[in-house]
Protein backbone atom coordinates (compact mmCIF):
# COMPACT_ATOMS: atom_id res chain seq x y z
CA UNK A 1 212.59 239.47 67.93
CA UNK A 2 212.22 238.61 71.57
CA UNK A 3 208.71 240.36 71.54
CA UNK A 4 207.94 238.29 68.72
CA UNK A 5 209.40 234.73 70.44
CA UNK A 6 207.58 235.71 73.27
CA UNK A 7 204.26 236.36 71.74
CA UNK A 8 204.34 233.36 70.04
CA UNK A 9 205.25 231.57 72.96
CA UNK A 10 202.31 233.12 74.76
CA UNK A 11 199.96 232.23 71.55
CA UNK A 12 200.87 228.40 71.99
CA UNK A 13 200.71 228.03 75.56
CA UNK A 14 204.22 227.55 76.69
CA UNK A 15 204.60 231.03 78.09
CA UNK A 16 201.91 232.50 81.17
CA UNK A 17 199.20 235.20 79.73
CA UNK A 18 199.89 239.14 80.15
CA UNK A 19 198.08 240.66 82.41
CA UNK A 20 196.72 243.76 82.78
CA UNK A 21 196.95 246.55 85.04
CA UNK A 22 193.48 245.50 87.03
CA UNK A 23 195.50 241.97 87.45
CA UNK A 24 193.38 240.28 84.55
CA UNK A 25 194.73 237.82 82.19
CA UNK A 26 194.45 239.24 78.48
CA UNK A 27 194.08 236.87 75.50
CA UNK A 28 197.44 236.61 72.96
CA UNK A 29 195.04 235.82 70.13
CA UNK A 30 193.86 239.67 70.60
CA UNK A 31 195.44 241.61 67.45
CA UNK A 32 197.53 243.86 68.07
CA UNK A 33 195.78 247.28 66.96
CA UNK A 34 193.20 246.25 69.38
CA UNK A 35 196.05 245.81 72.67
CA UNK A 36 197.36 248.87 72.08
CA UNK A 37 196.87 251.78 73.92
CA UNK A 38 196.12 255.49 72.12
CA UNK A 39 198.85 257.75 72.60
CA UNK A 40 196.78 260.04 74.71
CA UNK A 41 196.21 257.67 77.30
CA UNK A 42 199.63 257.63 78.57
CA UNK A 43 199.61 253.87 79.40
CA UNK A 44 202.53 252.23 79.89
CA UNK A 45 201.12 249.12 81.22
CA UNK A 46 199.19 246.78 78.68
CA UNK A 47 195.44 247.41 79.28
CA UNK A 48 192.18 247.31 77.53
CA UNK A 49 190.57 249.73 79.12
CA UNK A 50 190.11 251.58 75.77
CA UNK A 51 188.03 249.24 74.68
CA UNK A 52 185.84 249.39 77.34
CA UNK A 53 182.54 251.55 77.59
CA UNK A 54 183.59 254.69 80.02
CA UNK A 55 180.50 255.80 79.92
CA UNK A 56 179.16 252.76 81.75
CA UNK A 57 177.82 253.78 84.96
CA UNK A 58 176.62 249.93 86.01
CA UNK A 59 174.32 248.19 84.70
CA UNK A 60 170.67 249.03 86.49
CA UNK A 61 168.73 245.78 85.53
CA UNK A 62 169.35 244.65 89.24
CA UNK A 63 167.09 247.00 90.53
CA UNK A 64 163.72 246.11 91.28
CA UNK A 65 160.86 246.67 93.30
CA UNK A 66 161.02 245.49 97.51
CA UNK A 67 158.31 242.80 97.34
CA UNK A 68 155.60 243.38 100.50
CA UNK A 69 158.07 245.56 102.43
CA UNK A 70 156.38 247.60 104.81
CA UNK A 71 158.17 251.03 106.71
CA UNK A 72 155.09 252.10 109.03
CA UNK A 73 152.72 250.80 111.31
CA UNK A 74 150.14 253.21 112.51
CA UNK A 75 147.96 252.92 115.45
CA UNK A 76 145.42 255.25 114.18
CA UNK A 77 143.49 256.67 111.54
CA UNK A 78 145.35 259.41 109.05
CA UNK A 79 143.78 262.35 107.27
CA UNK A 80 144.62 261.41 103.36
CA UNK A 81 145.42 258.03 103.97
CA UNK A 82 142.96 255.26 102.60
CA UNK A 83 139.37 254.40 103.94
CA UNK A 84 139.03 251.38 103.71
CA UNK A 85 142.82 249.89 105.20
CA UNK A 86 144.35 253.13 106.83
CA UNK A 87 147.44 253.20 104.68
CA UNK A 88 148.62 256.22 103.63
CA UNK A 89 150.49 255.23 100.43
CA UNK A 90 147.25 254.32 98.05
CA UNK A 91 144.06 255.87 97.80
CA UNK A 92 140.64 253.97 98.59
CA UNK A 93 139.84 253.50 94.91
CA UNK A 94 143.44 251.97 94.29
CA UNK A 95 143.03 250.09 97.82
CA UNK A 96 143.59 245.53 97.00
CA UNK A 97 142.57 244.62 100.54
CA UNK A 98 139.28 243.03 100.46
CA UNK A 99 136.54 245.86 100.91
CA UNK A 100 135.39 245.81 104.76
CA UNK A 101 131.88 246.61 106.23
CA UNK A 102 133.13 249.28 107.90
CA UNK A 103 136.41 251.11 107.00
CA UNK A 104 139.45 252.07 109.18
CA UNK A 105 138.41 255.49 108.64
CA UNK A 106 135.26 254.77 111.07
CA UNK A 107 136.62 251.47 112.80
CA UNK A 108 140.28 253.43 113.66
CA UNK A 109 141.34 249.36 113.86
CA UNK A 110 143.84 247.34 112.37
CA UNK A 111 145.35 249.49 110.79
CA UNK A 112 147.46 248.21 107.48
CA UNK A 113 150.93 249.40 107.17
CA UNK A 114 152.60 251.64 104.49
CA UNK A 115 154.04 250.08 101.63
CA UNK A 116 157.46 250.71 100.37
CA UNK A 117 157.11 253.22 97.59
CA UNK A 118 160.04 253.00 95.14
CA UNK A 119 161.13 254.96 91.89
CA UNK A 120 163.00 252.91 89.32
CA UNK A 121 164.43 254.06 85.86
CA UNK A 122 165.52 251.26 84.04
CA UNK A 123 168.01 253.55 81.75
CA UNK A 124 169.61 250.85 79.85
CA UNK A 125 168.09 249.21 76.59
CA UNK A 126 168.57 245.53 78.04
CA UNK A 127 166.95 246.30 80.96
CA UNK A 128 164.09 247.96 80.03
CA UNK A 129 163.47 244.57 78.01
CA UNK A 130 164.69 242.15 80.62
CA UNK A 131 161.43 239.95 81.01
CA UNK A 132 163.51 238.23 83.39
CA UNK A 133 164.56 241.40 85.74
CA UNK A 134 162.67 241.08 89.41
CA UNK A 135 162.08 237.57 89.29
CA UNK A 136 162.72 235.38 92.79
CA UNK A 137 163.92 231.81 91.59
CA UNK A 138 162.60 231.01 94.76
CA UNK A 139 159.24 231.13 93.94
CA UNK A 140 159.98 228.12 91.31
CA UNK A 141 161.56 225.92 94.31
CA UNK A 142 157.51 225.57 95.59
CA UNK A 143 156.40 224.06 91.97
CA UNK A 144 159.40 221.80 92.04
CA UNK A 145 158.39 220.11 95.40
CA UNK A 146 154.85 220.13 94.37
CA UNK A 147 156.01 217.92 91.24
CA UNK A 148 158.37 215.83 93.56
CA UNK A 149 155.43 215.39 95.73
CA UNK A 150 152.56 213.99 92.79
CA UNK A 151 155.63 212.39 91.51
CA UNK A 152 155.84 210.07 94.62
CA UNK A 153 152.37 209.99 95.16
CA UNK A 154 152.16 208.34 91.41
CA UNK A 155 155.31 205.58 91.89
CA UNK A 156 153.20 205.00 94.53
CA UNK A 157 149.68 204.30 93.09
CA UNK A 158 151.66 202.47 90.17
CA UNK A 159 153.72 200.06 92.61
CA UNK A 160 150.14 199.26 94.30
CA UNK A 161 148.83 198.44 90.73
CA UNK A 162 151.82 196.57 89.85
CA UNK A 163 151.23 194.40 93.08
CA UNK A 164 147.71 193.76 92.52
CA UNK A 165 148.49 192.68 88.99
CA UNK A 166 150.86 190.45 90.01
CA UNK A 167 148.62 188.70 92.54
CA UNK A 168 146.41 187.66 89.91
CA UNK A 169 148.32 186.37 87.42
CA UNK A 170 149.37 184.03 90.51
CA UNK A 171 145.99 183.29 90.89
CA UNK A 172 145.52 182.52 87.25
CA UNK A 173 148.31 180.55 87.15
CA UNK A 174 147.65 178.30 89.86
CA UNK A 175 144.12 177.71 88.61
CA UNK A 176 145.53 177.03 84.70
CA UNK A 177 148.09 174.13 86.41
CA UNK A 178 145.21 172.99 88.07
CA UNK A 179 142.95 172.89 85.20
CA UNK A 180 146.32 171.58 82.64
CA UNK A 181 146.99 168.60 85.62
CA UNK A 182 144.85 166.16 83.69
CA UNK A 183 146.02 167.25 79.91
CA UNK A 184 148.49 166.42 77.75
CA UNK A 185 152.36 166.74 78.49
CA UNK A 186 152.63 169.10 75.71
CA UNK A 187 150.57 171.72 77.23
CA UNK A 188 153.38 173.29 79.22
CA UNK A 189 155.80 174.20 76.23
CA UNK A 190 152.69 175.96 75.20
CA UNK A 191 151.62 178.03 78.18
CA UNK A 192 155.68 178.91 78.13
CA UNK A 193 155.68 180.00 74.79
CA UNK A 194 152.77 182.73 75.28
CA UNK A 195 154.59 183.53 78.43
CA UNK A 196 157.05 185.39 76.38
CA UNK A 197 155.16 186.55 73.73
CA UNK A 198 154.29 190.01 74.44
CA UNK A 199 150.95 190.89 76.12
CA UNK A 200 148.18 192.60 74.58
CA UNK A 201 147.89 195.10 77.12
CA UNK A 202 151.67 196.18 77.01
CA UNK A 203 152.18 198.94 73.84
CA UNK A 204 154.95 197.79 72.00
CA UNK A 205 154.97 200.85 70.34
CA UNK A 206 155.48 199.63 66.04
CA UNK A 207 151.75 201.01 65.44
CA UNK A 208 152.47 204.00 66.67
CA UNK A 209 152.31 207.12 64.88
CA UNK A 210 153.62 210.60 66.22
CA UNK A 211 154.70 213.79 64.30
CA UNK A 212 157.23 216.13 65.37
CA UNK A 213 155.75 219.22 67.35
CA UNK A 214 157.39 222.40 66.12
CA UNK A 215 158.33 225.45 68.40
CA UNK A 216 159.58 228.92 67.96
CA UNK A 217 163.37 227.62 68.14
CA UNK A 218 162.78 225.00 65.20
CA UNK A 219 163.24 222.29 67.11
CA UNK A 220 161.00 219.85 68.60
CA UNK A 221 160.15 219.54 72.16
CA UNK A 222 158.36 215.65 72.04
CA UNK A 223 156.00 213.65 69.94
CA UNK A 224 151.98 213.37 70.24
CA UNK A 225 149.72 211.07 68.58
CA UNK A 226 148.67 211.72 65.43
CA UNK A 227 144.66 211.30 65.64
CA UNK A 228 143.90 211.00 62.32
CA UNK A 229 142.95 207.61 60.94
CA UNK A 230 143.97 205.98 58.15
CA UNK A 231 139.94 205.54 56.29
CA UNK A 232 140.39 209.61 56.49
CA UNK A 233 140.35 211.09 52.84
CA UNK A 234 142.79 213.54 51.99
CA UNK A 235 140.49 217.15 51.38
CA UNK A 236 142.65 217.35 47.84
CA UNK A 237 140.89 213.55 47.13
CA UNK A 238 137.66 214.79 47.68
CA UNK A 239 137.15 216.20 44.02
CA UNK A 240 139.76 215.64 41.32
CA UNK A 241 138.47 218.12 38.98
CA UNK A 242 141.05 220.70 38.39
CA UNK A 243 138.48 223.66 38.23
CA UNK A 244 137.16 222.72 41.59
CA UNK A 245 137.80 224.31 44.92
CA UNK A 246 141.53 225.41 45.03
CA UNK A 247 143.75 223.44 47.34
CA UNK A 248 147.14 225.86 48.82
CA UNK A 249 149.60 222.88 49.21
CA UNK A 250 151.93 225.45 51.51
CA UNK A 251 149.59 226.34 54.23
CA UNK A 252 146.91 222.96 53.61
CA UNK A 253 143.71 224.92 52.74
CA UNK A 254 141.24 224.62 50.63
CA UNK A 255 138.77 227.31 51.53
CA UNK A 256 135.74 226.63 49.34
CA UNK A 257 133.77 223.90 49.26
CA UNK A 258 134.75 220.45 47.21
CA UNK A 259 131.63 219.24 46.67
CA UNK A 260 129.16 221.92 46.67
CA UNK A 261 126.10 219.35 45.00
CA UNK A 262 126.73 216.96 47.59
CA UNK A 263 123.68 216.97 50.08
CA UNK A 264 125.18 218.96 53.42
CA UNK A 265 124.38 214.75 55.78
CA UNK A 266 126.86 213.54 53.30
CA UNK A 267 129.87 215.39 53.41
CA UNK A 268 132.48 215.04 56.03
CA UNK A 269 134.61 218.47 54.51
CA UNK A 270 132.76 221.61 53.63
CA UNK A 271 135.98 223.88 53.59
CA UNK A 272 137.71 225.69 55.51
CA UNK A 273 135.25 228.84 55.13
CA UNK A 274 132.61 226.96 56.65
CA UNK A 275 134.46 226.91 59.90
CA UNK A 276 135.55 230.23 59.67
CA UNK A 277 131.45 231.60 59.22
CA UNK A 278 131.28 230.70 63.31
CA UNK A 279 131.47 233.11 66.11
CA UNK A 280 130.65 236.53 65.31
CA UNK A 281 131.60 236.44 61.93
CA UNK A 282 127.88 236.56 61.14
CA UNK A 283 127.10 239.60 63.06
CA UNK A 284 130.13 241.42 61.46
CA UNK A 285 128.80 240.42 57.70
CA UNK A 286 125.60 242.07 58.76
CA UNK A 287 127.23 245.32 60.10
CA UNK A 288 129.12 245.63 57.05
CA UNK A 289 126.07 244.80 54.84
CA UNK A 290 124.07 247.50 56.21
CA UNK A 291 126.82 249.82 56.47
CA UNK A 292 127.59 249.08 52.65
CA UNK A 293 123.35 249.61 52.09
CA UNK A 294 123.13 252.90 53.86
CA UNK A 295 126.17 254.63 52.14
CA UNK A 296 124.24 253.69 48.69
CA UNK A 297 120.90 255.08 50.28
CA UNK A 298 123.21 258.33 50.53
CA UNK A 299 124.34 258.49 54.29
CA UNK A 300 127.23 259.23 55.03
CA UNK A 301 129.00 256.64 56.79
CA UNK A 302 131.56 253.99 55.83
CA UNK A 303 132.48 250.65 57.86
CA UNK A 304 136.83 251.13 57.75
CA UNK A 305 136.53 255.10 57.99
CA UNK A 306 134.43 255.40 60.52
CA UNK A 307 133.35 251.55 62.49
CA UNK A 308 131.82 253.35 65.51
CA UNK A 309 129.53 255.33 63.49
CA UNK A 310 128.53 252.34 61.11
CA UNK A 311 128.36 249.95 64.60
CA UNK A 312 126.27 252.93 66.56
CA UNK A 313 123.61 253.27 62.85
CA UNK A 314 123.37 249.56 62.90
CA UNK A 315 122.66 249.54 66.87
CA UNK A 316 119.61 252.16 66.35
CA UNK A 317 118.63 250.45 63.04
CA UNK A 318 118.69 246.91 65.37
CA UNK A 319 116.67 248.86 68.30
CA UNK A 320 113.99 250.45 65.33
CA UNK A 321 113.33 247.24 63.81
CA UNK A 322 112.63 245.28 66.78
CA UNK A 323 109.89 247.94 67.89
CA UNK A 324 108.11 247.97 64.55
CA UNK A 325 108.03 244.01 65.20
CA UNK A 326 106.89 244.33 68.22
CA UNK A 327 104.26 246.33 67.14
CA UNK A 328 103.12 244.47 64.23
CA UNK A 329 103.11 241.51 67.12
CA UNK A 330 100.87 243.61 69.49
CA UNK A 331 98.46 244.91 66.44
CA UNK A 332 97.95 241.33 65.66
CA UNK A 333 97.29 240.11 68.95
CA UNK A 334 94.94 242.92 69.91
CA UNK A 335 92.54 241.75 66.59
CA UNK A 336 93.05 238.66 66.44
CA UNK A 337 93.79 237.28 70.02
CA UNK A 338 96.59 235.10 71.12
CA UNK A 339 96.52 231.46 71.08
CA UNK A 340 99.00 231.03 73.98
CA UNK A 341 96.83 233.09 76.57
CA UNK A 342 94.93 231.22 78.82
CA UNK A 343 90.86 231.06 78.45
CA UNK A 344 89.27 233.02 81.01
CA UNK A 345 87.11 231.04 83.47
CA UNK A 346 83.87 232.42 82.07
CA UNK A 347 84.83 230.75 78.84
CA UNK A 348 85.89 227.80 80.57
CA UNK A 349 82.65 227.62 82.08
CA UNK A 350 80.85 227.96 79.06
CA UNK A 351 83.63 225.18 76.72
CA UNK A 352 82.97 222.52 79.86
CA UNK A 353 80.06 220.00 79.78
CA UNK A 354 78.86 216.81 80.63
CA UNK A 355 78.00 215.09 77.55
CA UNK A 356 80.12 211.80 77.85
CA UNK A 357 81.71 211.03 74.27
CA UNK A 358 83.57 207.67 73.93
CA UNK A 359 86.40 206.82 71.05
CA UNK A 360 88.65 204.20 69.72
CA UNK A 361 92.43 203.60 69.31
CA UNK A 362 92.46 205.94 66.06
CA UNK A 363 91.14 208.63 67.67
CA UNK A 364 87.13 207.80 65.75
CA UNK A 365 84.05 208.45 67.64
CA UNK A 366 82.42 205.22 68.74
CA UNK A 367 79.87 206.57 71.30
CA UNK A 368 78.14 209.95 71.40
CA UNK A 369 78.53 213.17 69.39
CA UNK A 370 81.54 215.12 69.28
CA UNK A 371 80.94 218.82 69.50
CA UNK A 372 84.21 221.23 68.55
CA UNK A 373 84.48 224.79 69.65
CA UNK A 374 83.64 227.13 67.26
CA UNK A 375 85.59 230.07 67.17
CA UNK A 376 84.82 234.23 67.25
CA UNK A 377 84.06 234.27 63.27
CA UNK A 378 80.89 233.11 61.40
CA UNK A 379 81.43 229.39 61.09
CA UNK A 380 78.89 226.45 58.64
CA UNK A 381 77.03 229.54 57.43
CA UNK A 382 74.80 227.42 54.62
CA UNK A 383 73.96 229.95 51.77
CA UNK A 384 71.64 229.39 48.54
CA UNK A 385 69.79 225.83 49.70
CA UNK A 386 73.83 224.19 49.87
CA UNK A 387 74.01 221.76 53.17
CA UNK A 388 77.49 222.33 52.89
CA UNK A 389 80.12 224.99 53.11
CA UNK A 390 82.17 226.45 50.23
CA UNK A 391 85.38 224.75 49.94
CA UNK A 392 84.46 221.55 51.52
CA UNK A 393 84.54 219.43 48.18
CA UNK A 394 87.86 219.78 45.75
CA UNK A 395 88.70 217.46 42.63
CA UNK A 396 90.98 218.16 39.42
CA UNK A 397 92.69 221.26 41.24
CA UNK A 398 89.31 223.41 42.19
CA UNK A 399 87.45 224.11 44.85
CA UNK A 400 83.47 223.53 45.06
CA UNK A 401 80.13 222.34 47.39
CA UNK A 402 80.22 218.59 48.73
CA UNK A 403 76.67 218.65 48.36
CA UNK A 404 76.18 219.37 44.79
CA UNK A 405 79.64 219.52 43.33
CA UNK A 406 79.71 222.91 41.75
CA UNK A 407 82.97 224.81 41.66
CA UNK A 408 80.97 228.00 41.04
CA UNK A 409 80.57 230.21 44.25
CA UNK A 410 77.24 231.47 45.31
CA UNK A 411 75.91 229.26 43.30
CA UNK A 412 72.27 227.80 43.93
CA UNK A 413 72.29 224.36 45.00
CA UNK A 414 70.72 221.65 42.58
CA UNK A 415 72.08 218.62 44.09
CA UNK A 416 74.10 215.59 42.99
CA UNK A 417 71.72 214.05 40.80
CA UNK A 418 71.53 217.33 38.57
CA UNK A 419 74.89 217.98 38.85
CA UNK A 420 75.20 214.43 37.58
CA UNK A 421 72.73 214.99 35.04
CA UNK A 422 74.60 218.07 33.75
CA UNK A 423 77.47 216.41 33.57
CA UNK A 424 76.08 213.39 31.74
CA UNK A 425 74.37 216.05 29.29
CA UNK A 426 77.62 217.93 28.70
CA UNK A 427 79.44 214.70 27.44
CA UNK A 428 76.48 213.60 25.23
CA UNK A 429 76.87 216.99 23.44
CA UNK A 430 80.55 216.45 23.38
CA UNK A 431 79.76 213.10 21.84
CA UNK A 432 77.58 214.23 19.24
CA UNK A 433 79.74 217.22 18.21
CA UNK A 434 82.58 214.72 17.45
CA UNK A 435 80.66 212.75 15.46
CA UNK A 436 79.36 215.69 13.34
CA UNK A 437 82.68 216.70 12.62
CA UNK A 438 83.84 212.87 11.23
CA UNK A 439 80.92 212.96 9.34
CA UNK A 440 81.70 216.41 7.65
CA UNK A 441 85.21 215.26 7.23
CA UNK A 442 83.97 211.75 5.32
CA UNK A 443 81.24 213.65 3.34
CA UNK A 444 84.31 216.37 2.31
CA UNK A 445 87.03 214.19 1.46
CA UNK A 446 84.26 211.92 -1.28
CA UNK A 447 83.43 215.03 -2.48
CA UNK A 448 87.21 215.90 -3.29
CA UNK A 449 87.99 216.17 -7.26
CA UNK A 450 91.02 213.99 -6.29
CA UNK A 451 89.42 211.09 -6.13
CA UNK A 452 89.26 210.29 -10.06
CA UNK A 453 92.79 211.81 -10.62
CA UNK A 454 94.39 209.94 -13.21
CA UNK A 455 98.54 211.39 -14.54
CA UNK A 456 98.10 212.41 -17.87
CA UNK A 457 101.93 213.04 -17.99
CA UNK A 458 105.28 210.62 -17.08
CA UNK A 459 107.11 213.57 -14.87
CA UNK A 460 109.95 211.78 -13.70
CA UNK A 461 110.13 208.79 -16.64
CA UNK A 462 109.63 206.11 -13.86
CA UNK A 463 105.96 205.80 -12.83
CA UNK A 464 103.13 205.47 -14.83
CA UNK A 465 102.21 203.05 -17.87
CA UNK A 466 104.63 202.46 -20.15
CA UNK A 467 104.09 204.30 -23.68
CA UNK A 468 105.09 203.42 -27.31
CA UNK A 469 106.81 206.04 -28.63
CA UNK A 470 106.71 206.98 -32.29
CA UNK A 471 110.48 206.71 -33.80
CA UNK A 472 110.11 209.66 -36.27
CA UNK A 473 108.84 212.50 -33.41
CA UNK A 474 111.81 211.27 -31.55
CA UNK A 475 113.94 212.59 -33.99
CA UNK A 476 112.64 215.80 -34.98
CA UNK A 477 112.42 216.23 -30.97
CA UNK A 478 116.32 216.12 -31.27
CA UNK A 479 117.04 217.79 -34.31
CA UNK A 480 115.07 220.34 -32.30
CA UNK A 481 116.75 220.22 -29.51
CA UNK A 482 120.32 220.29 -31.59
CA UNK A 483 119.28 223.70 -32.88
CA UNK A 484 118.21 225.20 -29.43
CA UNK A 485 121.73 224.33 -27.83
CA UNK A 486 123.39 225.59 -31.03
CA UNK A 487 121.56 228.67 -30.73
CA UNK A 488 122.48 228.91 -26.96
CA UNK A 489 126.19 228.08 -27.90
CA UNK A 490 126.26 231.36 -30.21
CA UNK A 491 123.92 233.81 -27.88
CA UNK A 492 125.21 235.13 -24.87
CA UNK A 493 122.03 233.74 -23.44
CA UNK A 494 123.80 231.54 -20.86
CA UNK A 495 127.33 230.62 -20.31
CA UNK A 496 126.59 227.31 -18.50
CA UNK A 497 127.60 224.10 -20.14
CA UNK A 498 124.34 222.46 -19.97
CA UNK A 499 120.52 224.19 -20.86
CA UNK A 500 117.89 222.86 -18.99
CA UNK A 501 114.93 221.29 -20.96
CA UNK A 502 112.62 224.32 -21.84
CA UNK A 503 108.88 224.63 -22.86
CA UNK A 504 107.25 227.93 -23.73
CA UNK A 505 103.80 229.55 -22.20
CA UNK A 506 100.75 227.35 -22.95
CA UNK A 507 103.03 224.54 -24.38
CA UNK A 508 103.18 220.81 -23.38
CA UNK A 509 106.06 218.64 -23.02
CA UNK A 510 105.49 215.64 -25.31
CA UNK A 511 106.84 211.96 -24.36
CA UNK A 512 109.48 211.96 -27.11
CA UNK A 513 110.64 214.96 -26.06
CA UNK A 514 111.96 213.70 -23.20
CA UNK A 515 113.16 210.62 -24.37
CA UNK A 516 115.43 213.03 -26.80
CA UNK A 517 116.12 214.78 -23.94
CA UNK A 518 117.12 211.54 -21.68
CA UNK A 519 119.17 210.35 -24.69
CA UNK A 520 121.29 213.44 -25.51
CA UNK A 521 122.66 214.51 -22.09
CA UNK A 522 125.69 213.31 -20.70
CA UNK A 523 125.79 212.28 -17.25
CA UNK A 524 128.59 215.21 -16.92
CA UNK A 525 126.25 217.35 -17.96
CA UNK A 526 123.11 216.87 -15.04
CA UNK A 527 122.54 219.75 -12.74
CA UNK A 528 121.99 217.07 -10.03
């Protein structure tokens, strides 16, 4: 119960903390299965050394390497040691002194010392990650008073400023009192009312925007500007069609183009792909395109299996093309010549005269004859009496002789006025063939049997005189046509309700026949 009292008192603060066998203070609000001792430990003092790591040895991220510590200074040159600085703990190839004209190894002069050569095995797993471990807070001390320094150096640039502002706004002022001597009383309330307001130069900071700038911890380390303006257009306002390019609301993209008929001046968004097509992207798309062309062509060679076979194919394919351009290049040169060459001087010689040749403003001759340089092939070669070459005439899509107009090549030249002849004959003919065929036409159609066509026959009992019909034939034209639906009714001729109006081979359907007709059928019973 004591035990108890006096753990509790412990617990609560009223009573001083156990300590421990190494003369440290050990928590009360430690349970109890963790205090206490194993029985093979033989402790009969409290302790928490079993809960300590025995197997601790010290912790080794301390250790690090002697920065520029040197432990020899020769005074002559070594066998093994390097050329270039005479130290014997590097080779030359692993040497960071600045190369010299001639080496210690030839020199035998100042020679560098020996470094301090030191074997560390980080054992631990914090210390073997300990990003930290080896680093001389010292070293930050020399940015700090480089701040300080451009700190001071700015208070005092800004205090200068400051001053220089202030001297004008004296100046102004005395020369607005001056100027506001002869004016009305009133004036001063007003020049103290803008006094306060605040100046336009001075951010007051309510326009401001800023967003939050994220980091790695979730928090946010400041606020920047946010440069976008307010006329911007959201990229999702671009095109409100919902089978246009898809917008990913999570990560803001929209990777294909919104408005793809939109001429490429007018657009201020082509997607996010279009940025991404930069760089090298293009030279990787070709790679893989004729990677992807050779494997179908049957070689064996595939872009993610194998990229330094595809890369080294496309390399030799790259090298093989440009020759066979080149070459094409050279053929063409070699028969044809090249433009950008310069003339030789006996061709200058022979291009070069004296014969003066004035012209205007527009580039027209106004004095003399202009003579052009013909070139290496057969130029104004007149064939067949033409005074003009082939193709120096064109009208209605084809090409012909200025001097004749004929669109037929190698043709013999006749001259305008037979051309124009010829084509004055050709139209006559074209006349008088149309007016052979309206003749024919006339002559055919007074000639037609329709003409004197008279309609012997009423066929539709609307057009045409109208007849007197004889009261007695009208009957027997029903009676008749009683007994043919009567004999229809009892047949198995037809099982429609209504029998068209019949006439046999060679017969002909009289006028009271179809008034019998009109005047026994229902309207129920039309086929129309």
């Amino acid at each position: 119960r004591r035990q108890k009292e006096l753990e509790e008192a412990r617990k609560a603060g009223l009573a001083p903390a156990e300590v421990d066998e190494n003369g440290k203070e050990i928590n009360p609000h430690i349970p109890q299965y963790m205090t206490t001792a194993p029985w093979y430990l033989n402790s009969d003092k409290p302790t928490l050394k079993h809960q300590r790591n025995w197997n601790d040895k010290g912790k080794d991220g301390t250790q690090w390497y002697d920065r520029g510590a040197k432990i020899f200074q020769a005074t002559k040159f070594r066998k093994g040691a390097c050329e270039n600085c005479g130290a014997m703990t590097h080779k030359t190839k692993d040497c960071l002194e600045r190369p010299r004209s001639k080496g210690a190894k030839w020199t035998n002069k100042n020679i560098a010392p020996d470094e301090k050569v030191e074997d560390i095995k980080l054992t631990g797993f914090e210390s073997k990650r300990d990003r930290w471990n080896g680093y001389d807070s010292k070293e930050y001390a020399r940015i700090v008073d480089r701040f300080e320094q451009l700190e001071e150096l700015r208070k005092e640039i800004k205090k200068k400023e400051q001053v220089r502002v202030s001297l004008d706004e004296i100046r102004k002022k005395g020369e607005a009192v001056e100027a506001a001597g002869d004016a009305e009383p009133g004036a001063d309330g007003a020049i103290d009312e803008d006094e306060t307001k605040i100046k336009e130069e001075e951010e007051a900071g309510f326009g401001e925007v800023k967003k939050r700038v994220r980091t790695t911890a979730g928090g946010s380390t400041g606020s920047v500007r946010n440069l976008r303006i307010r006329e911007d257009i959201a990229k999702y306002l671009l095109n409100l069609d919902v089978n246009s390019a898809y917008y990913d609301p999570k990560s803001r993209s929209m990777r294909e183009d919104p408005q793809p008929d939109k001429p490429a001046s007018e657009k201020l968004f082509h997607g996010d792909n279009f940025v991404r097509n930069g760089g090298e992207y293009s030279a990787w798309q070709s790679l893989t395109l004729h990677s992807i062309t050779a494997h179908e062509k049957g070689l064996d060679v595939h872009m993610q299996a194998n990229p330094s076979l595809a890369e080294m194919l496309y390399k030799q394919f790259k090298e093989k093309k440009d020759q066979l351009e080149n070459k094409s290049k050279e053929d063409v040169v070699k028969k044809y010549g090249s433009a950008a060459e310069p003339l030789p001087e006996e061709v200058k010689v022979l291009t070069a005269s004296e014969r003066y040749i004035e012209y205007d403003r527009a580039g027209r001759v106004i004095k003399g004859v202009e003579v052009k340089a013909k070139s290496r092939y057969e130029e104004d070669v007149l064939i067949n009496n033409h005074t003009c070459v082939w193709g120096s005439w064109w009208r209605d899509g084809t090409w012909g002789y200025a001097c004749c107009h004929s669109s037929v090549k190698n043709s013999y030249c006749t001259g305008k006025k037979a051309a124009a002849q010829v084509d004055e004959a050709m139209l006559a003919n074209m006349e008088a063939a149309a007016r052979e065929r309206e003749a024919a036409e006339l002559k055919r159609r007074q000639e037609s049997t329709l003409n004197n066509y008279e309609y012997t026959t009423d066929v539709w009992g609307t057009d045409g005189p109208v007849q007197e019909l004889d009261p007695k034939k009208v009957d027997a034209a029903m009676r008749k046509l009683e007994e043919r639906e009567r004999a229809a009714m009892e047949g198995d001729r037809s099982k429609r309700k209504y029998n068209s109006l019949e006439a046999g081979a060679g017969e002909h359907v009289t006028p009271e026949e179809m008034e019998a007709y009109r005047i026994k059928k229902g309207r129920g019973d039309d086929p129309l």
